[in-house]
C-alpha atoms as a PDB file:
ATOM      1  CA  UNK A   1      15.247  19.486  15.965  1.00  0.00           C
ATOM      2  CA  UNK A   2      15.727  18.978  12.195  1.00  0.00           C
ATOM      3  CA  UNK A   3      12.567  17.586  10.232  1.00  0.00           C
ATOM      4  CA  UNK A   4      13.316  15.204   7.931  1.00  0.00           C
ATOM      5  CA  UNK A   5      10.641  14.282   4.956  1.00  0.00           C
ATOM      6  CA  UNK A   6       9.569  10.941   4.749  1.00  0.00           C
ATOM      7  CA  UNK A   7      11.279   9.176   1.307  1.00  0.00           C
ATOM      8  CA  UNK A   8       9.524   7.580  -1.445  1.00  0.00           C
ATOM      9  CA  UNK A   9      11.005   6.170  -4.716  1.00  0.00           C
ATOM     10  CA  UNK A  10       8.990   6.201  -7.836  1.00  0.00           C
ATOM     11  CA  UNK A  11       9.759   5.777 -11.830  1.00  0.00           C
ATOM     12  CA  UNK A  12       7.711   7.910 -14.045  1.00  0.00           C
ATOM     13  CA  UNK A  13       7.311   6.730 -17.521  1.00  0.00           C
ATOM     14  CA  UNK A  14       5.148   7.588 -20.988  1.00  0.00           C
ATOM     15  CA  UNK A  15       1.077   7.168 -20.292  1.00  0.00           C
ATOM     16  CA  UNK A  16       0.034   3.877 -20.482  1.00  0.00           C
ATOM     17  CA  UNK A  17      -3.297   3.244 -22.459  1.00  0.00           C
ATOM     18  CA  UNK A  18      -5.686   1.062 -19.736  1.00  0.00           C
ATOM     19  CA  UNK A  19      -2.861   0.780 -17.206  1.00  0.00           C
ATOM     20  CA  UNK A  20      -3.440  -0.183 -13.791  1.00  0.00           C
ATOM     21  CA  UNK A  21      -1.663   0.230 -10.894  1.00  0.00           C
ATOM     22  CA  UNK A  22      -0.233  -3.875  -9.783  1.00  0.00           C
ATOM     23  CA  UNK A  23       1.499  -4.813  -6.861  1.00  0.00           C
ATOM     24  CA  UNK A  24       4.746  -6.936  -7.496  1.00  0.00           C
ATOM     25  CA  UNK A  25       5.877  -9.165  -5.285  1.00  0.00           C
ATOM     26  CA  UNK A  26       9.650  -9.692  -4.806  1.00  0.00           C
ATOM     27  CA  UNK A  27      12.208 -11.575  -3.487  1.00  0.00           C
ATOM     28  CA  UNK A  28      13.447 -10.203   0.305  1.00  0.00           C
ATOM     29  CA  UNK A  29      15.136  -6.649   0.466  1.00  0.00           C
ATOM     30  CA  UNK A  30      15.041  -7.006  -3.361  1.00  0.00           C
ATOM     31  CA  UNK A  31      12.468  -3.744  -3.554  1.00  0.00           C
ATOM     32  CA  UNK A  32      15.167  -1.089  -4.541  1.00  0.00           C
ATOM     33  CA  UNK A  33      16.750  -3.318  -7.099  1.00  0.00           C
ATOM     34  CA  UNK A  34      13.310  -4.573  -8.646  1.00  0.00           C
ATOM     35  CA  UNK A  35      12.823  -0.422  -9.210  1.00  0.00           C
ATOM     36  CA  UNK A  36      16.310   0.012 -10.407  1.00  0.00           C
ATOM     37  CA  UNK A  37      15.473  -3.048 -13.350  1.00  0.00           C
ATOM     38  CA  UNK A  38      11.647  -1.532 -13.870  1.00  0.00           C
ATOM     39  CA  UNK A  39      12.944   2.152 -14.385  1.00  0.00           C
ATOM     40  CA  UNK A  40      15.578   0.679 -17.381  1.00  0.00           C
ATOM     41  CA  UNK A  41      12.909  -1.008 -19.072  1.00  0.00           C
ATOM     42  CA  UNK A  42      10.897   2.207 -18.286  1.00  0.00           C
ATOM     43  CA  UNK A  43       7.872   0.540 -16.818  1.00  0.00           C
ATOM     44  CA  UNK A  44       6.164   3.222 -14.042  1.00  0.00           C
ATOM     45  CA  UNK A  45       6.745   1.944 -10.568  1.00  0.00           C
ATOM     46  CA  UNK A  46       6.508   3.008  -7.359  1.00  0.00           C
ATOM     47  CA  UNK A  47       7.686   1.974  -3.952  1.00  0.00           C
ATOM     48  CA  UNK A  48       7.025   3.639  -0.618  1.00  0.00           C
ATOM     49  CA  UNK A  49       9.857   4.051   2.007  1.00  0.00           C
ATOM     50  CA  UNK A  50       9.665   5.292   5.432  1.00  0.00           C
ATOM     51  CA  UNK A  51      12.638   6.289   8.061  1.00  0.00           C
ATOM     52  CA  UNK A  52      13.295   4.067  10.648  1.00  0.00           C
ATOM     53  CA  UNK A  53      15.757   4.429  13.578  1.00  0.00           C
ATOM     54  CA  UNK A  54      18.398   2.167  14.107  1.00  0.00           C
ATOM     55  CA  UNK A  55      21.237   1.779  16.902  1.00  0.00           C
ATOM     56  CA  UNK A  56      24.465  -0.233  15.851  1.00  0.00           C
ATOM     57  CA  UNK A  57      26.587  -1.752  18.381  1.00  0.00           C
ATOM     58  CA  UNK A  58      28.775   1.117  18.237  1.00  0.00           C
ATOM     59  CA  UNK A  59      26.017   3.392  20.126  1.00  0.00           C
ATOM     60  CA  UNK A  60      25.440   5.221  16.707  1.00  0.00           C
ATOM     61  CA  UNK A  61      21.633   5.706  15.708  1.00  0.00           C
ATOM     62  CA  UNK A  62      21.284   6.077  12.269  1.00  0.00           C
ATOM     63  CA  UNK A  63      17.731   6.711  10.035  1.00  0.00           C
ATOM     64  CA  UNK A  64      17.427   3.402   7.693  1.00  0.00           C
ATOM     65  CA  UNK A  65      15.150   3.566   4.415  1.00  0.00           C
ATOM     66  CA  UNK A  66      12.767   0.811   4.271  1.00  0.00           C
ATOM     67  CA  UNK A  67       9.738  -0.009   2.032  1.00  0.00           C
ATOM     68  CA  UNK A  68       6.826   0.555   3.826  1.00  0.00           C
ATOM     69  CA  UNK A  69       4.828  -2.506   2.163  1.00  0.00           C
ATOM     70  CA  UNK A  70       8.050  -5.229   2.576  1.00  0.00           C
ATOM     71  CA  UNK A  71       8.446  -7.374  -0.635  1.00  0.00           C
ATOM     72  CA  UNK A  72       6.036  -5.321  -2.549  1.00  0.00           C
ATOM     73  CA  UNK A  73       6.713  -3.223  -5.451  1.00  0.00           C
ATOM     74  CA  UNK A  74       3.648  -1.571  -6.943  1.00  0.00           C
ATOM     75  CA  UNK A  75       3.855  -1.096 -10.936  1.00  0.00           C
ATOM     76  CA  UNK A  76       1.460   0.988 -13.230  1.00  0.00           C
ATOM     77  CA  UNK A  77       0.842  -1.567 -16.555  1.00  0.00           C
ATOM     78  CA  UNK A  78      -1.930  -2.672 -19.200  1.00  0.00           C
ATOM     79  CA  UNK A  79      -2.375  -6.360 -17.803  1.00  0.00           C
ATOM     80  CA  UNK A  80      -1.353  -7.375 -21.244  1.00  0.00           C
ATOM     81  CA  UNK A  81       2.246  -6.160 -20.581  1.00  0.00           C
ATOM     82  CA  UNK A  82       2.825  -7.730 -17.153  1.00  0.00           C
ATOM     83  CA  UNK A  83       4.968 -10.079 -18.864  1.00  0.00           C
ATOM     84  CA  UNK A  84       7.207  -7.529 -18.934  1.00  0.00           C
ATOM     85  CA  UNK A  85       6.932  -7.204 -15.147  1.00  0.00           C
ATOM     86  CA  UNK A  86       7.938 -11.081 -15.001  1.00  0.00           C
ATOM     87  CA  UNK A  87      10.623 -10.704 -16.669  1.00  0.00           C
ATOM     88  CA  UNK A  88      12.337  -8.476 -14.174  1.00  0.00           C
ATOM     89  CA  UNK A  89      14.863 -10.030 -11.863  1.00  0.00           C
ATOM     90  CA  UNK A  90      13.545 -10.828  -8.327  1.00  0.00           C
ATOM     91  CA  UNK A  91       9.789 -10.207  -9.418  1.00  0.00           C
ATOM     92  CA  UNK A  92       8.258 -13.403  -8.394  1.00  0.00           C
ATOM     93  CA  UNK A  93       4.878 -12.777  -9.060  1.00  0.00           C
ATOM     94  CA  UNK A  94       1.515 -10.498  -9.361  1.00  0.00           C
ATOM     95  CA  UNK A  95      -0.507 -10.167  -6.994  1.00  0.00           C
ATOM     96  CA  UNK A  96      -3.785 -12.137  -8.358  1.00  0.00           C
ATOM     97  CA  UNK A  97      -7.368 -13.831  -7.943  1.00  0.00           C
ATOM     98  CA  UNK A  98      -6.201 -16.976  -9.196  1.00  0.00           C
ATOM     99  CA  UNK A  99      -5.078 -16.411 -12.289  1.00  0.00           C
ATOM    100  CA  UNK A 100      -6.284 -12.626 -12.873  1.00  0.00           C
ATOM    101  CA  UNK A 101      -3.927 -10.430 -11.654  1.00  0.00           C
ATOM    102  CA  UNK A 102      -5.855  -7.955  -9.653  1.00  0.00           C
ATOM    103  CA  UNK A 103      -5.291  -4.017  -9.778  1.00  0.00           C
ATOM    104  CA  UNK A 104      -4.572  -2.007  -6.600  1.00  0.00           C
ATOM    105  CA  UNK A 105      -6.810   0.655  -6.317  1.00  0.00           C
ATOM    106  CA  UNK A 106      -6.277   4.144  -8.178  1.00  0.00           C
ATOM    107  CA  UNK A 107      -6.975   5.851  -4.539  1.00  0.00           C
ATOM    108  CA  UNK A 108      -5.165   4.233  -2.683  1.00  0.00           C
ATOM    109  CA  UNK A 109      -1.770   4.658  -4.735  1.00  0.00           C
ATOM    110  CA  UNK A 110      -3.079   8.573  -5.307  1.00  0.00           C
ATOM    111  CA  UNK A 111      -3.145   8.981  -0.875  1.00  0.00           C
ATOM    112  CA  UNK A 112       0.041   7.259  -0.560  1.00  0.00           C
ATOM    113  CA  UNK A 113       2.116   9.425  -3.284  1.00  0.00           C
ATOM    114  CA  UNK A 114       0.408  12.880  -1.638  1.00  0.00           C
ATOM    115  CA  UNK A 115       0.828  11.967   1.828  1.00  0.00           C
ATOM    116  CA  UNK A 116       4.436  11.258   2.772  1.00  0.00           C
ATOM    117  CA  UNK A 117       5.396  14.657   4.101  1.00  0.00           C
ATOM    118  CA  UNK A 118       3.625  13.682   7.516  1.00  0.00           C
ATOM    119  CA  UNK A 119       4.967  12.424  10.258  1.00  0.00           C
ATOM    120  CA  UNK A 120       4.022   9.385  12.081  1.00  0.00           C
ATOM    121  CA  UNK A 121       3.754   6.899   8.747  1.00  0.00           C
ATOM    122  CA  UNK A 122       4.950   3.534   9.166  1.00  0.00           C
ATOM    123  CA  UNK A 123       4.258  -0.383   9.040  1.00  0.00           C
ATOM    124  CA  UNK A 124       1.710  -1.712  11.108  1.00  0.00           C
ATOM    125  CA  UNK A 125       0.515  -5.612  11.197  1.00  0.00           C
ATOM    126  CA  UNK A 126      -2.289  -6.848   9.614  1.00  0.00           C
ATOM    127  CA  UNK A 127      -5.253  -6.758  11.026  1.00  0.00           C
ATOM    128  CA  UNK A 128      -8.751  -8.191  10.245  1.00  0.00           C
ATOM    129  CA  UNK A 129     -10.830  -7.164  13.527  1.00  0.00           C
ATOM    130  CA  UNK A 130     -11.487  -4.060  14.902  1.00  0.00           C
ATOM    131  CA  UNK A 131     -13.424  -0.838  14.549  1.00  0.00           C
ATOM    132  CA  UNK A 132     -13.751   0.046  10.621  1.00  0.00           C
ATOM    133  CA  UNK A 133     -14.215   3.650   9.823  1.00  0.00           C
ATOM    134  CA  UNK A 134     -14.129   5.851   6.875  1.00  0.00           C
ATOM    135  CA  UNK A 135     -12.169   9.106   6.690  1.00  0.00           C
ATOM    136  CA  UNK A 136     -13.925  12.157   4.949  1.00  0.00           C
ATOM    137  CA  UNK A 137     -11.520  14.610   5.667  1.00  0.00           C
ATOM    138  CA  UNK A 138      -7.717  15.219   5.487  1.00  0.00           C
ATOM    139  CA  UNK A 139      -4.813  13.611   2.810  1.00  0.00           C
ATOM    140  CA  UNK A 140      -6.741  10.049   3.545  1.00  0.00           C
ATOM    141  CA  UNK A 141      -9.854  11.308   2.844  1.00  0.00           C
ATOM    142  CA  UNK A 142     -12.369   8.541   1.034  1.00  0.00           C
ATOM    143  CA  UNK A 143     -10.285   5.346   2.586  1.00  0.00           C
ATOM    144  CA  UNK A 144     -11.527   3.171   5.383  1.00  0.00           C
ATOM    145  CA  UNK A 145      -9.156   1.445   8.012  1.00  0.00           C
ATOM    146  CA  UNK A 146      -9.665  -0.194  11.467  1.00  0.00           C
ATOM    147  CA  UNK A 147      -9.530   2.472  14.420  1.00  0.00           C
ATOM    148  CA  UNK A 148      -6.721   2.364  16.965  1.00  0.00           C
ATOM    149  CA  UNK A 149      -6.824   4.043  20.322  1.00  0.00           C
ATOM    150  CA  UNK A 150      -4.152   5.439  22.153  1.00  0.00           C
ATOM    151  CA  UNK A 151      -3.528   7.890  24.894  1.00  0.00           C
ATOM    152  CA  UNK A 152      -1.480   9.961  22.946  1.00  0.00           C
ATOM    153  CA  UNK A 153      -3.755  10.308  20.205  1.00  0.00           C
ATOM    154  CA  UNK A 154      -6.301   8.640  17.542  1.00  0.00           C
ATOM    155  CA  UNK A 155      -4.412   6.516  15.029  1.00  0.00           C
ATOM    156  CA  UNK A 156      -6.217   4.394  12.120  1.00  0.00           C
ATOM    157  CA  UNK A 157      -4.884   1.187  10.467  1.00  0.00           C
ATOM    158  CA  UNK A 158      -5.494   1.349   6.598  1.00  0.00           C
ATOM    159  CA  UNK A 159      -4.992  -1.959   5.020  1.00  0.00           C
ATOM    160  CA  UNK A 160      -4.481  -3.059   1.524  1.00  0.00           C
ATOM    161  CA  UNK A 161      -6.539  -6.133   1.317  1.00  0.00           C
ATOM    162  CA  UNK A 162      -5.311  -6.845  -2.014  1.00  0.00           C
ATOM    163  CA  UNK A 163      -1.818  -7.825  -0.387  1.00  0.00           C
ATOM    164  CA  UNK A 164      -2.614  -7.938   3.202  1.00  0.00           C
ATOM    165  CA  UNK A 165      -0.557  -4.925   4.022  1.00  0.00           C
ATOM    166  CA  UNK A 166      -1.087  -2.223   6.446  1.00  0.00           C
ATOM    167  CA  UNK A 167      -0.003   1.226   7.942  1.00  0.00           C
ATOM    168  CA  UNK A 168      -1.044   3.295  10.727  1.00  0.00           C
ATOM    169  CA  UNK A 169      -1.196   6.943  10.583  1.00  0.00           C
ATOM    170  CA  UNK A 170      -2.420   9.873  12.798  1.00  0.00           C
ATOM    171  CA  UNK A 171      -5.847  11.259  12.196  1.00  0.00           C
ATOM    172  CA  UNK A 172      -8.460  13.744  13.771  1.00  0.00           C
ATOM    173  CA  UNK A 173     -10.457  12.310  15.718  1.00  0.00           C
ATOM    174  CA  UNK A 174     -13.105  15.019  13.698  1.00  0.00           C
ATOM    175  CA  UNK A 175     -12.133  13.781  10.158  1.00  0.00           C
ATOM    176  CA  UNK A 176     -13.693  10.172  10.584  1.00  0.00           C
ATOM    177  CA  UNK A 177     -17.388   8.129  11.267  1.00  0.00           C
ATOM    178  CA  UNK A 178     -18.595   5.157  11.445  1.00  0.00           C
ATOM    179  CA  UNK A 179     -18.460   2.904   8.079  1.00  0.00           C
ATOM    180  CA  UNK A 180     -21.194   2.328   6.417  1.00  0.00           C
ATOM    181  CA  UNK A 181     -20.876  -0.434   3.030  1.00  0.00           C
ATOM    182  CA  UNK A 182     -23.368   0.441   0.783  1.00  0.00           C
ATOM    183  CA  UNK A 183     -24.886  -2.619  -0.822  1.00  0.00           C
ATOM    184  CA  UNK A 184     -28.249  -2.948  -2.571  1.00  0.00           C
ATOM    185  CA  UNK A 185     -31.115  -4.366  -0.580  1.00  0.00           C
ATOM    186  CA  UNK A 186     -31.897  -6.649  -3.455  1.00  0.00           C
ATOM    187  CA  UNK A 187     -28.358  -8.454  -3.634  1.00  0.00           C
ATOM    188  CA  UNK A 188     -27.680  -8.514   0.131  1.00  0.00           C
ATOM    189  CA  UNK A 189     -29.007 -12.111  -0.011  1.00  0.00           C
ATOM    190  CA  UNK A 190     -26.954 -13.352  -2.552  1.00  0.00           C
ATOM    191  CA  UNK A 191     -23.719 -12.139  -1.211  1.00  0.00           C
ATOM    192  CA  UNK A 192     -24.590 -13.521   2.005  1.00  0.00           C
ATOM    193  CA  UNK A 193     -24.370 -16.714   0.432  1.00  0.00           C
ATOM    194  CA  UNK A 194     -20.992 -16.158  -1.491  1.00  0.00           C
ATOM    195  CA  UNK A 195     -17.982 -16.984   0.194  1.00  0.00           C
ATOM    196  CA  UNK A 196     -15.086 -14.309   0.052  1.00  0.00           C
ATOM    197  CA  UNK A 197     -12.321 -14.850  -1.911  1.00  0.00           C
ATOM    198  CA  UNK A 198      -8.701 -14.833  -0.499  1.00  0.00           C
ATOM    199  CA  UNK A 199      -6.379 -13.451  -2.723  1.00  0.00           C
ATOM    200  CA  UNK A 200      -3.367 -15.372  -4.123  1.00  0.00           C
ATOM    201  CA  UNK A 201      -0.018 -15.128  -5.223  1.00  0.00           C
ATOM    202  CA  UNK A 202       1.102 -16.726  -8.167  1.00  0.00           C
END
């Protein structure tokens, strides 16, 4: 059987002083070209793609690339240059909390870069129910996701709240626990009273 690694496309480009890594969102199976227009104007981006099988009606399978986050780009700027972002063809918006675009975070972007030599990575709906847990061990180590069970193994949904993305990957059963958010006693009140944000695309 012949392994095949698990693609990704990214665009590196000079340091950016207080850059931040945005998600851009795009018009449909407009990902590749939105990278193609960010990497001319030199603006870091990157875009994570994972193999998927596909029979034509010829009986030939072939592996397809496809971003792994549909109609997301994610882009590494100083929020003061995500005009620049705009101005890209098929970049419809940033992600934001109304109107402050809001960063992805740095940890997230990090697992996803080191992580796509293993197998088993791909799309999974969005969930919002479910067993949370954190993982403390392996490439994910740090994140939190909602547990899935199956009999062939122990897989974990890790979500993007930001833009209501997930994936599912294989994990040790060993490398997770329960989650635990750590919130002061003192301002457990007040957030209780708070009502969560959704965020928006402008």
């Amino acid at each position: 059987m012949i392994s095949i690694d698990i693609p990704k496309l990214e665009i590196a480009a000079a340091p950016v002083p207080e850059a931040r890594w945005y998600a851009a969102y795009t018009a449909p199976c407009r990902e590749k070209r939105v990278l193609d227009h960010l990497a001319v104007r030199e603006i870091e981006s990157f875009l994570p793609l994972y193999l998927s099988s596909r029979k034509w009606k010829n009986g030939c399978r072939v592996e397809l690339e496809r971003p792994l986050f549909p109609g997301y780009v994610f882009v590494r700027v100083a929020r003061m240059d995500r005009v620049r972002v705009l101005e890209v063809p098929s970049v419809l918006s940033i992600v934001s909390r109304g109107c402050v675009p809001e960063p992805v975070d740095d940890d997230a972007i990090a697992a996803l870069r080191d992580s796509f030599h293993l197998k088993g990575l791909e799309p999974h709906p969005y969930l919002i129910v479910g067993e949370r847990v954190s993982i403390f061990d392996g490439p994910f180590a740090g994140l939190s996701g909602i547990i899935l069970r199956k009999t062939s193994g122990l897989r974990v949904v890790i979500t993007l709240d930001l833009i209501m993305q997930s994936i599912a990957i294989d994990v040790n059963i060993d490398d997770v626990e329960p989650f635990q958010e750590m919130i002061p006693v003192a301002r457990k009140s007040v957030l209780a009273n708070i009502p969560r944000s959704q965020p928006e695309i402008l």
